[in-house]
Protein backbone atom coordinates (compact mmCIF):
# COMPACT_ATOMS: atom_id res chain seq x y z
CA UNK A 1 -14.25 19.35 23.86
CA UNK A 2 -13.77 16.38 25.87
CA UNK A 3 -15.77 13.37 25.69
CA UNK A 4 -15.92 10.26 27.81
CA UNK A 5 -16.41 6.78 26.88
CA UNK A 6 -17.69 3.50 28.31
CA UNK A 7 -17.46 -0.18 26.59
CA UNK A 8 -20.97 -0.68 25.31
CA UNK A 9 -22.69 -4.17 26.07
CA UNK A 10 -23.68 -4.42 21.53
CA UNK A 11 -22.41 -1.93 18.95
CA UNK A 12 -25.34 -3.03 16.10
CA UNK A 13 -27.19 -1.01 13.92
CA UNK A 14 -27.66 0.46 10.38
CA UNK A 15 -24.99 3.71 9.17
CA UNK A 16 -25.56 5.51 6.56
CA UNK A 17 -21.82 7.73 6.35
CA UNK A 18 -21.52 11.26 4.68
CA UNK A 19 -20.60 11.74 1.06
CA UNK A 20 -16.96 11.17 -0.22
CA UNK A 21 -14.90 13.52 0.94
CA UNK A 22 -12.09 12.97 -1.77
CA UNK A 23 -14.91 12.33 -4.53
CA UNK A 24 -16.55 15.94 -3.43
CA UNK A 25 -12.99 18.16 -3.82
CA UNK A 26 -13.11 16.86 -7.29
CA UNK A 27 -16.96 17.48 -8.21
CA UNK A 28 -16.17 20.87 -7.07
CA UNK A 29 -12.89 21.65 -8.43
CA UNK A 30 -12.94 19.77 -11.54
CA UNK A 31 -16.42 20.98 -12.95
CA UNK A 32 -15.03 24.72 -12.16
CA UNK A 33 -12.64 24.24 -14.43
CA UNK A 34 -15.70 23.67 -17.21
CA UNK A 35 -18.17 25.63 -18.25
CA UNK A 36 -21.98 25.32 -17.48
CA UNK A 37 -24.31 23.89 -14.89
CA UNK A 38 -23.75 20.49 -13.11
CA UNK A 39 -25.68 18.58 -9.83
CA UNK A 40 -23.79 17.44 -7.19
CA UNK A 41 -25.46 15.27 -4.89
CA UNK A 42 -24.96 13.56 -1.49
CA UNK A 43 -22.06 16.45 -0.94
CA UNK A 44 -21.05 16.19 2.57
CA UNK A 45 -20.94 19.09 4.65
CA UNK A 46 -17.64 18.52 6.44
CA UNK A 47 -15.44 21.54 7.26
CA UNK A 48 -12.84 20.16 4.35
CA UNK A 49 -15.26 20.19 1.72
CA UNK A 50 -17.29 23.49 3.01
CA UNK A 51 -13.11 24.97 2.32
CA UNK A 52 -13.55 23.60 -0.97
CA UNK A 53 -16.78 25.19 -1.88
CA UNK A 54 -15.81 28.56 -0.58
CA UNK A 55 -12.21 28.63 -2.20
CA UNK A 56 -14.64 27.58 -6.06
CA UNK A 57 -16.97 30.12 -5.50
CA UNK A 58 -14.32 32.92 -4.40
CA UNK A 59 -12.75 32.30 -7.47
CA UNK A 60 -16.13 32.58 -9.43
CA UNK A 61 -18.22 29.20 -9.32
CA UNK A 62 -21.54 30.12 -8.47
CA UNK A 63 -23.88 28.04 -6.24
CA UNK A 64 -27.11 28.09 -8.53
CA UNK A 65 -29.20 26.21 -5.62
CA UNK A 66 -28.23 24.20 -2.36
CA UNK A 67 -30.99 22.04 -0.40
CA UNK A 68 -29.63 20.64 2.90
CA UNK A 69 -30.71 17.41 4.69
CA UNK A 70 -32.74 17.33 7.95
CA UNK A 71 -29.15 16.45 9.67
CA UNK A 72 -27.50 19.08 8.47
CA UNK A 73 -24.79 17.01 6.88
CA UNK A 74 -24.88 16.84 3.00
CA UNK A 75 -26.27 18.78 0.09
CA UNK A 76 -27.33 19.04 -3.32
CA UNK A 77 -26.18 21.32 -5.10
CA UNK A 78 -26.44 23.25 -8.95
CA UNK A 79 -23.19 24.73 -9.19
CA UNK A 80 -22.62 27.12 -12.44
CA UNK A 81 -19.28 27.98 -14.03
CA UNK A 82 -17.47 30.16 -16.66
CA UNK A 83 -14.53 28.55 -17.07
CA UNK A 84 -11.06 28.59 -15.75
CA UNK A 85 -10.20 31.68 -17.84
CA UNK A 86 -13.18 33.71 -16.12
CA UNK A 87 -11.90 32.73 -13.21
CA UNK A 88 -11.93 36.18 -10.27
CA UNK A 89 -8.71 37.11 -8.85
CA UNK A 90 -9.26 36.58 -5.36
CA UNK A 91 -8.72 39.79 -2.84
CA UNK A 92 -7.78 37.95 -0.10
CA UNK A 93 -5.92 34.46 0.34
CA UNK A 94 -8.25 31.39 -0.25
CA UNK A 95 -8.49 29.44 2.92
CA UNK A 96 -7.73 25.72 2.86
CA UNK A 97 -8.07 25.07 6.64
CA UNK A 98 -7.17 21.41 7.19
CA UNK A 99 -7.51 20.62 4.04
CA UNK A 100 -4.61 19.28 2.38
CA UNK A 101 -6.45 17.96 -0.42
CA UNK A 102 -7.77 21.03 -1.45
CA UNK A 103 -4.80 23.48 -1.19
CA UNK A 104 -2.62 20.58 -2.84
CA UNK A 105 -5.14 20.56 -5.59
CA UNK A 106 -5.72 24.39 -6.09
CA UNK A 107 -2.07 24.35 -6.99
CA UNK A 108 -2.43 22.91 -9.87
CA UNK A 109 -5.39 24.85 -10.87
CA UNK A 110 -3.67 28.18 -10.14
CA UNK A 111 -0.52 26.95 -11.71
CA UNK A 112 -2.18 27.38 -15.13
CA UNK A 113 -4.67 29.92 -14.53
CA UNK A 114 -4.90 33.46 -16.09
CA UNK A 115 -4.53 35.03 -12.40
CA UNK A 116 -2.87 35.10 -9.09
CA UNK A 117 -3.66 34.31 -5.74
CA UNK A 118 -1.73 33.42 -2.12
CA UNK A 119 -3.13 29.55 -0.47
CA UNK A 120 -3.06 29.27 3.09
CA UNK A 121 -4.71 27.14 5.67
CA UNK A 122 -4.35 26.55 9.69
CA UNK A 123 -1.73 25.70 12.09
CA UNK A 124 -1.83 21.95 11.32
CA UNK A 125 -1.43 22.67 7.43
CA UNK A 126 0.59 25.31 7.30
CA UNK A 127 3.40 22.40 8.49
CA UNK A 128 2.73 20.09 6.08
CA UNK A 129 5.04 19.30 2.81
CA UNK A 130 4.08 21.14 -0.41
CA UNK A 131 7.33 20.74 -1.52
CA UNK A 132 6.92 17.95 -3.30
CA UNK A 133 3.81 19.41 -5.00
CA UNK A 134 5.56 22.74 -5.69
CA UNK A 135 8.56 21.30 -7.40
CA UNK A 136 7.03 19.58 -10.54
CA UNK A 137 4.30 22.17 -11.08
CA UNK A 138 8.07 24.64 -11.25
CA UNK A 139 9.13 21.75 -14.07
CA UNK A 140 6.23 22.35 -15.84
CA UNK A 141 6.44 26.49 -15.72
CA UNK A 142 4.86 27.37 -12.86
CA UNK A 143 5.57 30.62 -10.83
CA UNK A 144 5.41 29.66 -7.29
CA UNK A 145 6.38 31.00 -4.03
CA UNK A 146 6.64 29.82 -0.21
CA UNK A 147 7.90 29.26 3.04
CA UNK A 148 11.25 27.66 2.57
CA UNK A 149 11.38 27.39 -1.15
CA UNK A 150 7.50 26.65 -1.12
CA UNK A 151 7.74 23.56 1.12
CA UNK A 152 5.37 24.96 3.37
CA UNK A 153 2.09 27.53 3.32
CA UNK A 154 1.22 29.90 2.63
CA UNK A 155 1.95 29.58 -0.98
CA UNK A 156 1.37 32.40 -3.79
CA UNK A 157 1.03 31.22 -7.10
CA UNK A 158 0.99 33.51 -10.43
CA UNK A 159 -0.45 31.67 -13.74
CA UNK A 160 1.42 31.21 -16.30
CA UNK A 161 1.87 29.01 -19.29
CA UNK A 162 2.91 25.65 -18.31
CA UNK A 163 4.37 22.60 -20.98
CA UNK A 164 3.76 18.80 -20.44
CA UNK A 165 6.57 17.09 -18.61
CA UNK A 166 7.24 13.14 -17.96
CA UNK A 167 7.77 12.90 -14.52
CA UNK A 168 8.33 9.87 -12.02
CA UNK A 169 6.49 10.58 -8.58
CA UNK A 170 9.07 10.26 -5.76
CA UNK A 171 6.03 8.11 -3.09
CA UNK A 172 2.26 7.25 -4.40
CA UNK A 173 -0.06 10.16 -3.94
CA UNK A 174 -3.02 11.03 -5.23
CA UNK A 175 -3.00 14.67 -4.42
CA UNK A 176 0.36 15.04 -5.74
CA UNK A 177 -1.01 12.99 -9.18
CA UNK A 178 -4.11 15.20 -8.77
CA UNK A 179 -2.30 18.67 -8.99
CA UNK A 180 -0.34 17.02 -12.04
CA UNK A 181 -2.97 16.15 -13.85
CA UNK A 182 -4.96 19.17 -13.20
CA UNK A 183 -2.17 21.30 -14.40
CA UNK A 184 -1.72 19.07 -17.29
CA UNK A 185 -4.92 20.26 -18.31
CA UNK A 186 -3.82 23.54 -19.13
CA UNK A 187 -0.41 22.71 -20.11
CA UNK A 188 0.99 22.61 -23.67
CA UNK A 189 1.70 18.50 -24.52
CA UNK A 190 0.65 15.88 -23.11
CA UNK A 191 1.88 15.13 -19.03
CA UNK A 192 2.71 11.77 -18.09
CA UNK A 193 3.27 10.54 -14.63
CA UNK A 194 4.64 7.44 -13.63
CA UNK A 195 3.49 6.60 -10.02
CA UNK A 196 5.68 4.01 -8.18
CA UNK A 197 2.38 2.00 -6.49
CA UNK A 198 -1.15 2.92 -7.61
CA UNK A 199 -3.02 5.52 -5.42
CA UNK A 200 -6.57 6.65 -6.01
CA UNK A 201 -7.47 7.12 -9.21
CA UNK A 202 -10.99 9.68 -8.51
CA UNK A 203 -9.58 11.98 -10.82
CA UNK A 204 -8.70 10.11 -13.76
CA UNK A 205 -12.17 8.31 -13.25
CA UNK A 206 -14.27 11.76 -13.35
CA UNK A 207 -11.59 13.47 -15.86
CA UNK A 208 -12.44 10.70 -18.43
CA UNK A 209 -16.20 11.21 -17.52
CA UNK A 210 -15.96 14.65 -18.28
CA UNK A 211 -14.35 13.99 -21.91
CA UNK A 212 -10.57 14.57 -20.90
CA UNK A 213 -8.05 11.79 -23.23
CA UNK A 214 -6.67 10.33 -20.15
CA UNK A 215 -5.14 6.80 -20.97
CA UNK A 216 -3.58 4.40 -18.08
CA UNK A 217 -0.88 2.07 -18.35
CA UNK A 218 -1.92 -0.45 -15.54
CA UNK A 219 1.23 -2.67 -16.20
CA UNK A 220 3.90 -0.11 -16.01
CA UNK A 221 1.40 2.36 -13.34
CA UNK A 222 1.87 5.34 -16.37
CA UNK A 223 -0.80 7.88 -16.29
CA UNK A 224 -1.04 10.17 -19.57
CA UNK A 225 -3.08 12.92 -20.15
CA UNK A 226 -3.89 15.03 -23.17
CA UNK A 227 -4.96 19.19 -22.46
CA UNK A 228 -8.31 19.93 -22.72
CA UNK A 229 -11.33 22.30 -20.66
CA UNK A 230 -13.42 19.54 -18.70
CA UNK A 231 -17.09 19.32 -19.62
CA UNK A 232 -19.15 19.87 -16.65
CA UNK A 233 -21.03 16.56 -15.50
CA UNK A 234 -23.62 15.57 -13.26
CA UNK A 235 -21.85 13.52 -10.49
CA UNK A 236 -24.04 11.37 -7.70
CA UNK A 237 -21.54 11.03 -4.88
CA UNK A 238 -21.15 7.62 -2.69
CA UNK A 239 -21.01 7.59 1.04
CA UNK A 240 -17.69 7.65 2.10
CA UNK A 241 -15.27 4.31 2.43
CA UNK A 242 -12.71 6.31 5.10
CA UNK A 243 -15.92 7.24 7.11
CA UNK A 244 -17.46 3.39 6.21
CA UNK A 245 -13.76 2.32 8.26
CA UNK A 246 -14.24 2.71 11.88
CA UNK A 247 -17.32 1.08 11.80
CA UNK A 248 -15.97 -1.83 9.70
CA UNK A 249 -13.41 -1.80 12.26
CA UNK A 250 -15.50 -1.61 15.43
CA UNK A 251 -17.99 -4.64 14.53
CA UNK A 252 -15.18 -6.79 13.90
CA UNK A 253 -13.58 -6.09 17.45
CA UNK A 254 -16.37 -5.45 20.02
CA UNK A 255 -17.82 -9.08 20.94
CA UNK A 256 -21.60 -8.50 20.49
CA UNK A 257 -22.07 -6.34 17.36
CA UNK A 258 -23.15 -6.05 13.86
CA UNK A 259 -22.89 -3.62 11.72
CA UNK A 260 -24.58 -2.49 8.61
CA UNK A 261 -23.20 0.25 6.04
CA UNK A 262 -24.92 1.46 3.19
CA UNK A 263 -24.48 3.15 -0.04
CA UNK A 264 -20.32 2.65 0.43
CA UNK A 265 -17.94 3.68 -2.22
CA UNK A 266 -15.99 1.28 -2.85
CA UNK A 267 -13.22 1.81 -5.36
CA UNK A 268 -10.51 -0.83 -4.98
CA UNK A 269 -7.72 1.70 -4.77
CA UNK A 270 -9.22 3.01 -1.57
CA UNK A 271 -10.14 -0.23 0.24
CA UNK A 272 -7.31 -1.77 1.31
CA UNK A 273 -8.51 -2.18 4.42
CA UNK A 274 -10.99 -4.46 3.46
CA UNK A 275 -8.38 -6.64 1.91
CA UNK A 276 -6.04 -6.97 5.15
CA UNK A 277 -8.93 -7.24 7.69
CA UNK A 278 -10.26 -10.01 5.46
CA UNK A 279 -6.26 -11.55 5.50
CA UNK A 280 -6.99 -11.18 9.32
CA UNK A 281 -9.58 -13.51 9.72
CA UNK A 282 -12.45 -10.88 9.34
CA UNK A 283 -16.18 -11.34 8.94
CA UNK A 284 -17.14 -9.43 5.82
CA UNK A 285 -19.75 -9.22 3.50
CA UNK A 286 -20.52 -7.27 0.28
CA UNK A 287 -23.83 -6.78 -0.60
CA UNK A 288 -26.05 -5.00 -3.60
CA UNK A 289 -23.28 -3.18 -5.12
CA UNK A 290 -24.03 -0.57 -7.68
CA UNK A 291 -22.79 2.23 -9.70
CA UNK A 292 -22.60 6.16 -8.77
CA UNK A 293 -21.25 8.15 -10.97
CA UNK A 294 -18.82 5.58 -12.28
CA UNK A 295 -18.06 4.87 -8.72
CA UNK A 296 -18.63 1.43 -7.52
CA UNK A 297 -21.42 1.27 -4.55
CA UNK A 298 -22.25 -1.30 -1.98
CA UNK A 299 -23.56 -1.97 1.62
CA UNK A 300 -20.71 -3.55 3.61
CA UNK A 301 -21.44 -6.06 6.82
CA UNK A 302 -19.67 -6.87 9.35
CA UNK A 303 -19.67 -8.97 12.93
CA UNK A 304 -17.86 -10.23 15.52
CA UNK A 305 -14.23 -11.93 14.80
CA UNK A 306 -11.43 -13.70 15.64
CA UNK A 307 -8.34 -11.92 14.09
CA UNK A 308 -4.61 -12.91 13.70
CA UNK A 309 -1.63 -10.75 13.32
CA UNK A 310 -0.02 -9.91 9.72
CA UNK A 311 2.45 -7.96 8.25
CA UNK A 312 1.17 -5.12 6.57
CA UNK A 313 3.82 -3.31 4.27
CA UNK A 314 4.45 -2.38 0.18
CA UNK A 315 2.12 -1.45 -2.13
CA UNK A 316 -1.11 -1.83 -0.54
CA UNK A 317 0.04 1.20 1.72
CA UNK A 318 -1.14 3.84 -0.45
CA UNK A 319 -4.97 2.24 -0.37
CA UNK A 320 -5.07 2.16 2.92
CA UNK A 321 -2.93 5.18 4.37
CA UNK A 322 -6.10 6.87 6.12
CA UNK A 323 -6.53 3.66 7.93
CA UNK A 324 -3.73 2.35 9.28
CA UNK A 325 -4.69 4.10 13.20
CA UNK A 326 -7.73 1.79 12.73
CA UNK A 327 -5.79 -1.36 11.66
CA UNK A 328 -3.84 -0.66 14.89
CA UNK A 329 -6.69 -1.00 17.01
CA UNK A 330 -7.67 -4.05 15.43
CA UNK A 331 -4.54 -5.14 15.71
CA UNK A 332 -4.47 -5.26 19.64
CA UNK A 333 -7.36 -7.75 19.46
CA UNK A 334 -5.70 -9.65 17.20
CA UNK A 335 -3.75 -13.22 18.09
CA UNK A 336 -0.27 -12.69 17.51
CA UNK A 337 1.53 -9.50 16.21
CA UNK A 338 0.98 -7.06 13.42
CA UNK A 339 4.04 -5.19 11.57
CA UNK A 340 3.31 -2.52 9.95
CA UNK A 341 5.96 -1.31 7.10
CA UNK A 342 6.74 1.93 4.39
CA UNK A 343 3.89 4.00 5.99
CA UNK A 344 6.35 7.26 6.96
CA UNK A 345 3.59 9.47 5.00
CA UNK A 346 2.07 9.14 8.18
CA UNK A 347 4.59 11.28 9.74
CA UNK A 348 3.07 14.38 8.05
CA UNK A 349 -0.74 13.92 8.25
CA UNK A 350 -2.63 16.04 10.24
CA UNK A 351 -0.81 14.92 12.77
CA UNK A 352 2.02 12.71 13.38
CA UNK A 353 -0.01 9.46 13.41
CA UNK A 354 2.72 7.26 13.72
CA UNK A 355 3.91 8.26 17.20
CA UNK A 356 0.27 9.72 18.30
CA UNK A 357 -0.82 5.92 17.63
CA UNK A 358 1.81 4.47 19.78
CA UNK A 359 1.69 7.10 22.64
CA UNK A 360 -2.25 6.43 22.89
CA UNK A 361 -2.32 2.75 22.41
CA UNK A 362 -0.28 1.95 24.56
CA UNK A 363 -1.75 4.61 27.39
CA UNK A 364 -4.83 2.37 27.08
CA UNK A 365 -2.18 -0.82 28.16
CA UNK A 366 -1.25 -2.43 24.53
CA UNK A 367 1.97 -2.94 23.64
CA UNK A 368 2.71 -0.87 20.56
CA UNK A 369 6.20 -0.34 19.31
CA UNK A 370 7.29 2.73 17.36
CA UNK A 371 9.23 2.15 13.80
CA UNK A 372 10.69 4.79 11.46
CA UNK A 373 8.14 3.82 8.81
CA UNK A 374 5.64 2.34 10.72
CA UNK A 375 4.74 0.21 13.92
CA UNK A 376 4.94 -3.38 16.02
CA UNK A 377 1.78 -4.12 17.45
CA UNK A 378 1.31 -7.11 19.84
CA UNK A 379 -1.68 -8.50 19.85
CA UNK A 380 -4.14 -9.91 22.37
CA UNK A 381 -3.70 -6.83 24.86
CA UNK A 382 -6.24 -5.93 27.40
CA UNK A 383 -7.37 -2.31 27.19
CA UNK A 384 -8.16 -0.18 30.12
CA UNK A 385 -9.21 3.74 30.21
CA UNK A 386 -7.24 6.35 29.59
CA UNK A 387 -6.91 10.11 28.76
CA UNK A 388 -6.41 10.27 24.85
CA UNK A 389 -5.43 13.54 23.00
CA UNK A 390 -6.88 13.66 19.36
CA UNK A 391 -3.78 16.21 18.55
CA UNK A 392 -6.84 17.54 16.84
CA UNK A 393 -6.58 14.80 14.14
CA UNK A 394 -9.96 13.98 12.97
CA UNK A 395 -8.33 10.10 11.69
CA UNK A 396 -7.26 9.98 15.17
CA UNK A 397 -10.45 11.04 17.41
CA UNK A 398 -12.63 8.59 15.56
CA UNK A 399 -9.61 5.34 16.17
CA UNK A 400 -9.53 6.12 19.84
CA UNK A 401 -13.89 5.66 19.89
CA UNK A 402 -13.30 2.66 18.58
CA UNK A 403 -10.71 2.15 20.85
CA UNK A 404 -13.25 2.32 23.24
CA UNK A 405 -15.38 -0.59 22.16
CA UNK A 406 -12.85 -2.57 23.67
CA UNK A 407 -11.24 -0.75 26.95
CA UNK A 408 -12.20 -2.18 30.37
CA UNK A 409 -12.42 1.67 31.41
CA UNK A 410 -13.78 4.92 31.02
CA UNK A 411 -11.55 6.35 27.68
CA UNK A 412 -11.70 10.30 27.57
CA UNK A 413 -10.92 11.64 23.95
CA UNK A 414 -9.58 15.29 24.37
CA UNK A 415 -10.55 17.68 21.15
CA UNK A 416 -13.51 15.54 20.24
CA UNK A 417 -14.81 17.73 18.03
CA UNK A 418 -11.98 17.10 15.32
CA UNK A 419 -14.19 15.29 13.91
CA UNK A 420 -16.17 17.94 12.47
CA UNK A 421 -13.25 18.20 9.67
CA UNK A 422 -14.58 15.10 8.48
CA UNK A 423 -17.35 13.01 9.64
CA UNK A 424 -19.54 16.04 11.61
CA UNK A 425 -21.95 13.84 12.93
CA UNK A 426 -19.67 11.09 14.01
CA UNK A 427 -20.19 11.01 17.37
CA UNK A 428 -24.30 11.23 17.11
CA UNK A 429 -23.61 7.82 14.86
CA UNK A 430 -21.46 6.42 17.35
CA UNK A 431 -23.88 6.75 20.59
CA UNK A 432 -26.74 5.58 18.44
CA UNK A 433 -25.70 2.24 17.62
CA UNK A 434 -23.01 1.47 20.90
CA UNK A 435 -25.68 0.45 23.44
CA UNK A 436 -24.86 0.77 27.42
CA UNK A 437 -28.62 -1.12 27.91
């Protein structure tokens, strides 16, 4: 679907964003492995995490009840379990769709499961790198199989008895330390993964909630964890910080807006974003934060500002990966230039988001340099319309609306309705609180 898209004259109002995806894969995935009932509330109804809680209940989690919202959006749910050694063998392949998340973590469920099952997903999946997934589960004893070695889905996995390894990641993941740890669950010994820069640490955080000896070396970034079957827990989920971003992003760069979020996760190792737009000059405030589920939870607020240029590179990366399309369009406001550095993992996204950023940024008239491992944007650029193809990136559709709060022109996003992996009410947000009166 195509939609077109005029500067607004304000972009202010109140948001309320859907639950966390990443936080929902888990409350799914890791009370399966546990046995017994658990509520999950605030569970956003995105097409990831609807993959998520098909895959679950194909392999035998049950959905006890499930009342949606007016919008259609999020859930609670009673989910019941047996166990991960009642777990069904499936009869067909579970479906990951776009979802690299959940296929990377039902890896390291199936790795060290009692039964065997194939893991595919779409077109846009099915050429991303598993390889790197694959080949420690296969140090730790797992039988796996897949295109090219298992670099790339569809992947069939047969369970098997798996041993603790120590194991240094190669780049700072979280899915890749997810799978691990999930694995290490089942595996005989204790697992310990060194990650070179810290990455999001949702797992650890609801692992030790659900009575799992998980122990972190902050110092020396060493993650340990003992083998154990999960308790099932409650878990209240926060509205979503990656969702929270393009509106962060778009009251700081249109120049009558402000913008209030509510109920925001806001974890430090996923808001890295916060800390460079801040470094930029940005207005921010933090207001009434709270706990969820040992999840920190705020309302952010943001207005109207004046930004410089910075160099964005090293180990804030991994905290702010999701964003960096955003960051770009910031950065064309912005007085002077923006590098950014070490951010190839954008390469294999959903998309190529590296050179999809460039192409489309500078289609709308900024000057935007490509870079191996990143990008050069110049800042200060003035924006006109242009035709702008999501590639059917969800990251991508919502950083060219926001593009949009600042182009002269009409902007026409092609394949719109990426968003609907995501955020499925994104645009219904958007045109609510970007005024044309």
């Amino acid at each position: 679907m195509d939609l077109s898209l005029l500067k607004p004259k304000s972009f202010k109002g109140e948001i309320k964003t859907p639950g966390d995806k990443s936080i929902a894969h888990r409350a799914l995935i890791l009370n399966s492995l546990g046995s017994g009932q658990a509520n999950i509330s605030n569970f956003p109804r995105a097409q990831d995490t609807i993959a998520t809680l098909k895959a679950m209940g194909t392999l035998g989690m049950d959905i006890v009840q499930e009342s949606i919202d007016s919008k259609g959006v999020s859930s609670n749910l009673v989910i019941k379990s047996s166990g991960i050694n009642s777990f069904k063998e499936p009869s067909s392949y579970l479906d990951a769709q776009n979802s690299g998340t959940l296929m990377r973590l039902l890896l390291g469920v199936l790795s060290g499961s009692l039964i065997s099952a194939v893991v595919s997903g779409d077109a846009s999946l099915s050429k991303r790198p598993m390889g790197r997934i694959v080949q420690p589960l296969k140090l730790m004893g797992a039988n796996i199989e897949g295109e090219a070695g298992g670099e790339f889905p569809p992947i069939s996995v047969e369970g098997a008895k798996l041993k603790g390894i120590n194991y240094d990641m190669p780049i700072a993941s979280a899915q890749l330390k997810s799978a691990l740890l999930i694995a290490g669950l089942s595996a005989e010994g204790k697992t310990q993964i060194t990650e070179p820069n810290i990455s999001r640490n949702h797992t650890e955080n609801m692992l030790i909630d659900m009575g799992i000896h998980v122990h972190n070396e902050s110092i020396t970034n060493k993650i340990i964890i003992s083998p154990g079957i999960p308790n099932m827990i409650d878990v209240e989920i926060p509205s979503d910080f990656s969702s929270a971003a393009p509106w962060i992003v778009g009251g700081l760069i249109h120049d009558d807006s402000e913008i209030v979020i509510k109920d925001v996760g806001i974890n430090e190792t996923r808001t890295g974003l916060l800390d460079v737009l801040r470094e930029m000059g940005a207005k921010i405030s933090i207001e009434q934060t709270t706990e969820n589920s040992k999840e920190p939870v705020a309302d952010i607020i943001v207005s109207s500002s004046d930004l410089k240029g910075i160099e964005i590179q090293g180990e804030i990366i991994p905290r702010l990966i999701d964003e960096l399309p955003l960051i770009a369009v910031a950065a064309t406001q912005a007085e002077g230039i923006t590098t950014i550095r070490d951010a190839a993992e954008l390469r294999v996204k959903e998309s190529d988001r590296i050179k999809n950023t460039v192409i489309a940024l500078n289609r709308l008239g900024a000057r935007v340099e490509e870079q191996d491992d990143g990008m050069v944007i110049y800042g200060k650029g003035k924006l006109k319309g242009g035709i702008l193809n999501s590639e059917g990136d969800h990251r991508l559709a919502i950083a060219w609306a926001v593009a949009s709060l600042v182009s002269d022109g009409e902007v026409v996003i092609q394949d719109s309705d990426a968003t609907q992996v995501s955020y499925p009410n994104f645009w219904s947000d958007f045109l609510a609180v970007a005024s044309t009166n």
